[in-house]
N, C-alpha and C. Protein backbone atom coordinates (compact mmCIF):
# COMPACT_ATOMS: atom_id res chain seq x y z
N UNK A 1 97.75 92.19 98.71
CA UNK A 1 96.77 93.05 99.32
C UNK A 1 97.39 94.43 99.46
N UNK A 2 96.86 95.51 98.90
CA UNK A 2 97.46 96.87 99.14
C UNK A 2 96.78 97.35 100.47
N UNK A 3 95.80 97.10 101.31
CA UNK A 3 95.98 97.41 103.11
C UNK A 3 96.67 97.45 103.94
N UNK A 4 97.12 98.33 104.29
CA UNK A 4 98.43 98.18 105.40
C UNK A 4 98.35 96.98 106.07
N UNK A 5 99.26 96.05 105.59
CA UNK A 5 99.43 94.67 106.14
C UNK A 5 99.58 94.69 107.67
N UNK A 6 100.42 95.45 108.14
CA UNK A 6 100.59 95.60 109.68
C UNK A 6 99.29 95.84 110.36
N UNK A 7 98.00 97.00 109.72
CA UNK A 7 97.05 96.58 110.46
C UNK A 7 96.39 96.34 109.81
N UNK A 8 95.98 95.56 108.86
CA UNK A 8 94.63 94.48 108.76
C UNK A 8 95.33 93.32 110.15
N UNK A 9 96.73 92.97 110.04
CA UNK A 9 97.01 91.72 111.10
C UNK A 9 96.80 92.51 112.46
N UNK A 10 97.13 93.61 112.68
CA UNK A 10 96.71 94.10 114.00
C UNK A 10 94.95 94.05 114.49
N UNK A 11 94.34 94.52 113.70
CA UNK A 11 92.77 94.16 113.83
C UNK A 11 92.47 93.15 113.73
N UNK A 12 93.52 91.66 112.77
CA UNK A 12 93.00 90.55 113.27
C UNK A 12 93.01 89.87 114.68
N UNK A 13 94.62 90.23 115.11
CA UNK A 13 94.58 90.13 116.16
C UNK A 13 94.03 90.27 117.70
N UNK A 14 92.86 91.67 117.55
CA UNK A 14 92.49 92.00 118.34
C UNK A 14 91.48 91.50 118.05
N UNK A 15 90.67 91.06 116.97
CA UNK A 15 89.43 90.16 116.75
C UNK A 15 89.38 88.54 117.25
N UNK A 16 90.90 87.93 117.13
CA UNK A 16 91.09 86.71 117.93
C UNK A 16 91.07 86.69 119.51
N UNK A 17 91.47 87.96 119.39
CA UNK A 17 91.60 87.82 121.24
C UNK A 17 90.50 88.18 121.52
N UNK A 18 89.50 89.08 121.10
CA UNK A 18 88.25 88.63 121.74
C UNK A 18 87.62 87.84 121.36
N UNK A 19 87.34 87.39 120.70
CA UNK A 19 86.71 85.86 120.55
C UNK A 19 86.94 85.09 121.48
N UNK A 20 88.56 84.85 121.62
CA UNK A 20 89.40 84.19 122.93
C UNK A 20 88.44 84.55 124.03
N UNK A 21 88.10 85.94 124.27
CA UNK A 21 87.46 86.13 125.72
C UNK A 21 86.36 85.77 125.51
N UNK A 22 85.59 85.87 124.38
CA UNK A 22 83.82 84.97 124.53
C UNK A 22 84.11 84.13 124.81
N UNK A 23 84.74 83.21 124.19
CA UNK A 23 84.56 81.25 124.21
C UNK A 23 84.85 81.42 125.97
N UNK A 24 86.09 82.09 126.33
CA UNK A 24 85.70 81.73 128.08
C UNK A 24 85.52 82.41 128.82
N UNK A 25 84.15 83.38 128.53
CA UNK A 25 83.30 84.13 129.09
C UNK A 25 81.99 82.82 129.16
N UNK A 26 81.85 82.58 127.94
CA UNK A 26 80.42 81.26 128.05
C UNK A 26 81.19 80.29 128.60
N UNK A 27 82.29 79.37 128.74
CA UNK A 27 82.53 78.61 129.56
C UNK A 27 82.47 78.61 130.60
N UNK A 28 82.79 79.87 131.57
CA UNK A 28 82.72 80.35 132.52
C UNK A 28 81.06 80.68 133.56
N UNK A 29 80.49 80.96 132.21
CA UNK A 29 79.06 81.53 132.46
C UNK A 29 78.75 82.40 133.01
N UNK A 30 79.87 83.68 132.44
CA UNK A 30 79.55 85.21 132.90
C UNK A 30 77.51 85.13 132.13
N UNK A 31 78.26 86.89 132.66
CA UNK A 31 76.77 87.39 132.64
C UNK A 31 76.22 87.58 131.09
N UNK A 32 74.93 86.91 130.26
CA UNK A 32 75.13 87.31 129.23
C UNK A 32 75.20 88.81 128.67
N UNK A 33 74.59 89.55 129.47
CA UNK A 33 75.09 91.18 128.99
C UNK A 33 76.26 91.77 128.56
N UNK A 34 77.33 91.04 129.31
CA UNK A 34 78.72 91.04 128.69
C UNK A 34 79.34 90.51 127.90
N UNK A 35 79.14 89.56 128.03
CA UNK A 35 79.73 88.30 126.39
C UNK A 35 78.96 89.59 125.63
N UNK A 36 77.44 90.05 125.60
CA UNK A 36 76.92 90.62 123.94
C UNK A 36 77.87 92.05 124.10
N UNK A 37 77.99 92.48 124.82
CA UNK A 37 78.90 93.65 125.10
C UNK A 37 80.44 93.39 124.21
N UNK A 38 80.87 92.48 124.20
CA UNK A 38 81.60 91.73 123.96
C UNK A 38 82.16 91.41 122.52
N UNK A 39 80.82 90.52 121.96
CA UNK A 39 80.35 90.31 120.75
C UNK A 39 80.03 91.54 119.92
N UNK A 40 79.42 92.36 120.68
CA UNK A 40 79.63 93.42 119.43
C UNK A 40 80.69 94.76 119.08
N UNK A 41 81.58 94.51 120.01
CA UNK A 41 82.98 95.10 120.09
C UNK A 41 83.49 94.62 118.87
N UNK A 42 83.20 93.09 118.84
CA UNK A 42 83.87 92.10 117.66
C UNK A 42 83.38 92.39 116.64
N UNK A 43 81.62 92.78 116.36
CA UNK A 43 81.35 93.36 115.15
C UNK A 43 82.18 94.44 114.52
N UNK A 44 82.12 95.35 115.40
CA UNK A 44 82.39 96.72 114.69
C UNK A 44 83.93 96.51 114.42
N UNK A 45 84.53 95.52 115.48
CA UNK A 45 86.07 95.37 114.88
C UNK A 45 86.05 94.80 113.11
N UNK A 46 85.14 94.08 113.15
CA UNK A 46 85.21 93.17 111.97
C UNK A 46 84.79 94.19 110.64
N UNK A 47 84.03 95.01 111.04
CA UNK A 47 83.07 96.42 110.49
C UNK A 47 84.42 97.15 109.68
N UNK A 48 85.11 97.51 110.81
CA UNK A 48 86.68 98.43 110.62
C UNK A 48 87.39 98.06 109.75
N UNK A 49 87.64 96.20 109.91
CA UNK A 49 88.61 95.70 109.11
C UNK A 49 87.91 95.78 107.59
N UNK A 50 86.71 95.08 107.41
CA UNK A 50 86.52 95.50 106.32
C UNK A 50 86.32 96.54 105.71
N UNK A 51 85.93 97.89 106.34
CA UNK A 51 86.08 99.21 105.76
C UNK A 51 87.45 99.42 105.13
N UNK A 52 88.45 98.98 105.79
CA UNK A 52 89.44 99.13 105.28
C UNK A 52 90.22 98.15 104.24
N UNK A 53 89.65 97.19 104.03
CA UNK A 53 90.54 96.33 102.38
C UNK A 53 89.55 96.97 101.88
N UNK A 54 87.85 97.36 101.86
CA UNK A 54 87.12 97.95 101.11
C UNK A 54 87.73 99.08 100.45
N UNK A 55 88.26 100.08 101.51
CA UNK A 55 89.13 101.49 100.61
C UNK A 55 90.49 100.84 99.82
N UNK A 56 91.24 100.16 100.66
CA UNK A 56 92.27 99.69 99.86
C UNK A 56 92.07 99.31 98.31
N UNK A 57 91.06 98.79 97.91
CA UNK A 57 90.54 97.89 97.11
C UNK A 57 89.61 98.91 96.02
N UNK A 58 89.20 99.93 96.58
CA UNK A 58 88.68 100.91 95.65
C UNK A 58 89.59 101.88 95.03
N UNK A 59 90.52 102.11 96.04
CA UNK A 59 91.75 102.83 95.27
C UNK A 59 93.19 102.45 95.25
N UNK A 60 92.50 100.60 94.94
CA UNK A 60 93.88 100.10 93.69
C UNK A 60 93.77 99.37 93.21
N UNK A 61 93.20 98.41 93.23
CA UNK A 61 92.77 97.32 92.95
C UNK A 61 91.69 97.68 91.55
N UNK A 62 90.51 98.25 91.95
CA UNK A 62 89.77 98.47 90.89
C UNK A 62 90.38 99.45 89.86
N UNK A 63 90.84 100.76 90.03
CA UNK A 63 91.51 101.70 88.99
C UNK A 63 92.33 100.40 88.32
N UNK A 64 93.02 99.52 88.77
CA UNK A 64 94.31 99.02 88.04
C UNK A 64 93.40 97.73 86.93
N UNK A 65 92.09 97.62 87.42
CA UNK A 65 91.34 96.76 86.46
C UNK A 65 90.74 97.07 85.91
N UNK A 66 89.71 98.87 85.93
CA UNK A 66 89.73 99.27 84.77
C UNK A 66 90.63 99.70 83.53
N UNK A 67 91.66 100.24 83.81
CA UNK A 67 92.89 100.41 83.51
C UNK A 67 93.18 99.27 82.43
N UNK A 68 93.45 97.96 82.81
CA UNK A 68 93.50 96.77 82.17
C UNK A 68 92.02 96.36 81.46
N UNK A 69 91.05 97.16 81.36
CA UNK A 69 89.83 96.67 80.31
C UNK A 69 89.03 95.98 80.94
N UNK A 70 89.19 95.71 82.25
CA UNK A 70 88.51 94.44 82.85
C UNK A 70 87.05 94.93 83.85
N UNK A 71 86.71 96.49 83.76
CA UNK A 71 85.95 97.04 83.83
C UNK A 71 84.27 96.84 84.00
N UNK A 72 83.91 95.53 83.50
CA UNK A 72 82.34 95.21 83.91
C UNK A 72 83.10 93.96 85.14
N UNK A 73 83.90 93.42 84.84
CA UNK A 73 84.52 92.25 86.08
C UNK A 73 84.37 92.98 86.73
N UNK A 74 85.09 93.98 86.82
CA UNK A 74 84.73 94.77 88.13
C UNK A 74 83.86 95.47 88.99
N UNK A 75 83.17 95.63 87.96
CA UNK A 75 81.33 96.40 88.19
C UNK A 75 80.88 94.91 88.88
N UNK A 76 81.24 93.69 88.18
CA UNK A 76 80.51 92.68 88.98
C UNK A 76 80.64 92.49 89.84
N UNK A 77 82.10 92.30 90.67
CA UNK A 77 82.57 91.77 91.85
C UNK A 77 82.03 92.96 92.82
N UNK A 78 82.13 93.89 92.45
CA UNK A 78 81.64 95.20 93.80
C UNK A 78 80.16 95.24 93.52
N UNK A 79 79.34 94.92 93.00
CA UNK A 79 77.96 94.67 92.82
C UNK A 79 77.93 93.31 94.01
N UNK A 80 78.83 92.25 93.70
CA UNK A 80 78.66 91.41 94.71
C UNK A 80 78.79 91.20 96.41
N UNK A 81 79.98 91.98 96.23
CA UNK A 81 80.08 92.78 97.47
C UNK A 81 78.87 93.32 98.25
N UNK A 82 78.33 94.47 97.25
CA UNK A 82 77.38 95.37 97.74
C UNK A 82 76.29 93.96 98.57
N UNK A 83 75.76 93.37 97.85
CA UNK A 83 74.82 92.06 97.68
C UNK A 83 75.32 91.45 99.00
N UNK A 84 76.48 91.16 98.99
CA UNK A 84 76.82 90.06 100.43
C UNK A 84 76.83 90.95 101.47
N UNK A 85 77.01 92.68 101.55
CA UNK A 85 76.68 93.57 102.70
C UNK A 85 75.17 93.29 103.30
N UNK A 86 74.60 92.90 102.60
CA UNK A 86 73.39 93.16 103.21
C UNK A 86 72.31 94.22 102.33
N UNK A 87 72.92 94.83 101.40
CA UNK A 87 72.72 96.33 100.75
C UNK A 87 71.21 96.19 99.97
N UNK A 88 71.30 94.94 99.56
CA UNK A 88 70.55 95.36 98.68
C UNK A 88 69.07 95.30 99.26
């Protein structure tokens, strides 16, 4: 993975630990306004992390596979991408 390894694992980390705090926020049976308060902290964490193997991945990953000829593979897989965002 060319993403700064230190933080994609740092943003994972902070994505486990809140999760950690939902599961015992609903055990607990806080208020639901906060668990979603909560939950979507976790989105946009999750948002971040993938913005970032996304850039990683556009500037190295793909140059180094057009580069190697492999150029519609690659049109495919980021077409698929786009597709599993939601994009299309």
């Amino acid at each position: 993975m060319q993403a700064d390894k230190q933080d994609v694992l740092k943003r994972l980390n902070y994505i486990e630990g809140h999760l950690g705090g939902v599961r015992k926020m609903i055990e607990e049976d806080k208020y639901c306004v906060d668990i979603l308060r909560q939950t979507y902290a976790i989105r946009k964490a999750i948002e971040k992390l993938e913005s970032l193997l996304v850039d990683s991945h556009l500037h190295t990953c793909v140059p180094e596979g057009i580069a190697e000829g492999r150029g519609d593979e690659i049109i495919q897989e980021l077409v698929q991408l786009y597709n599993l965002a939601g994009n299309r």
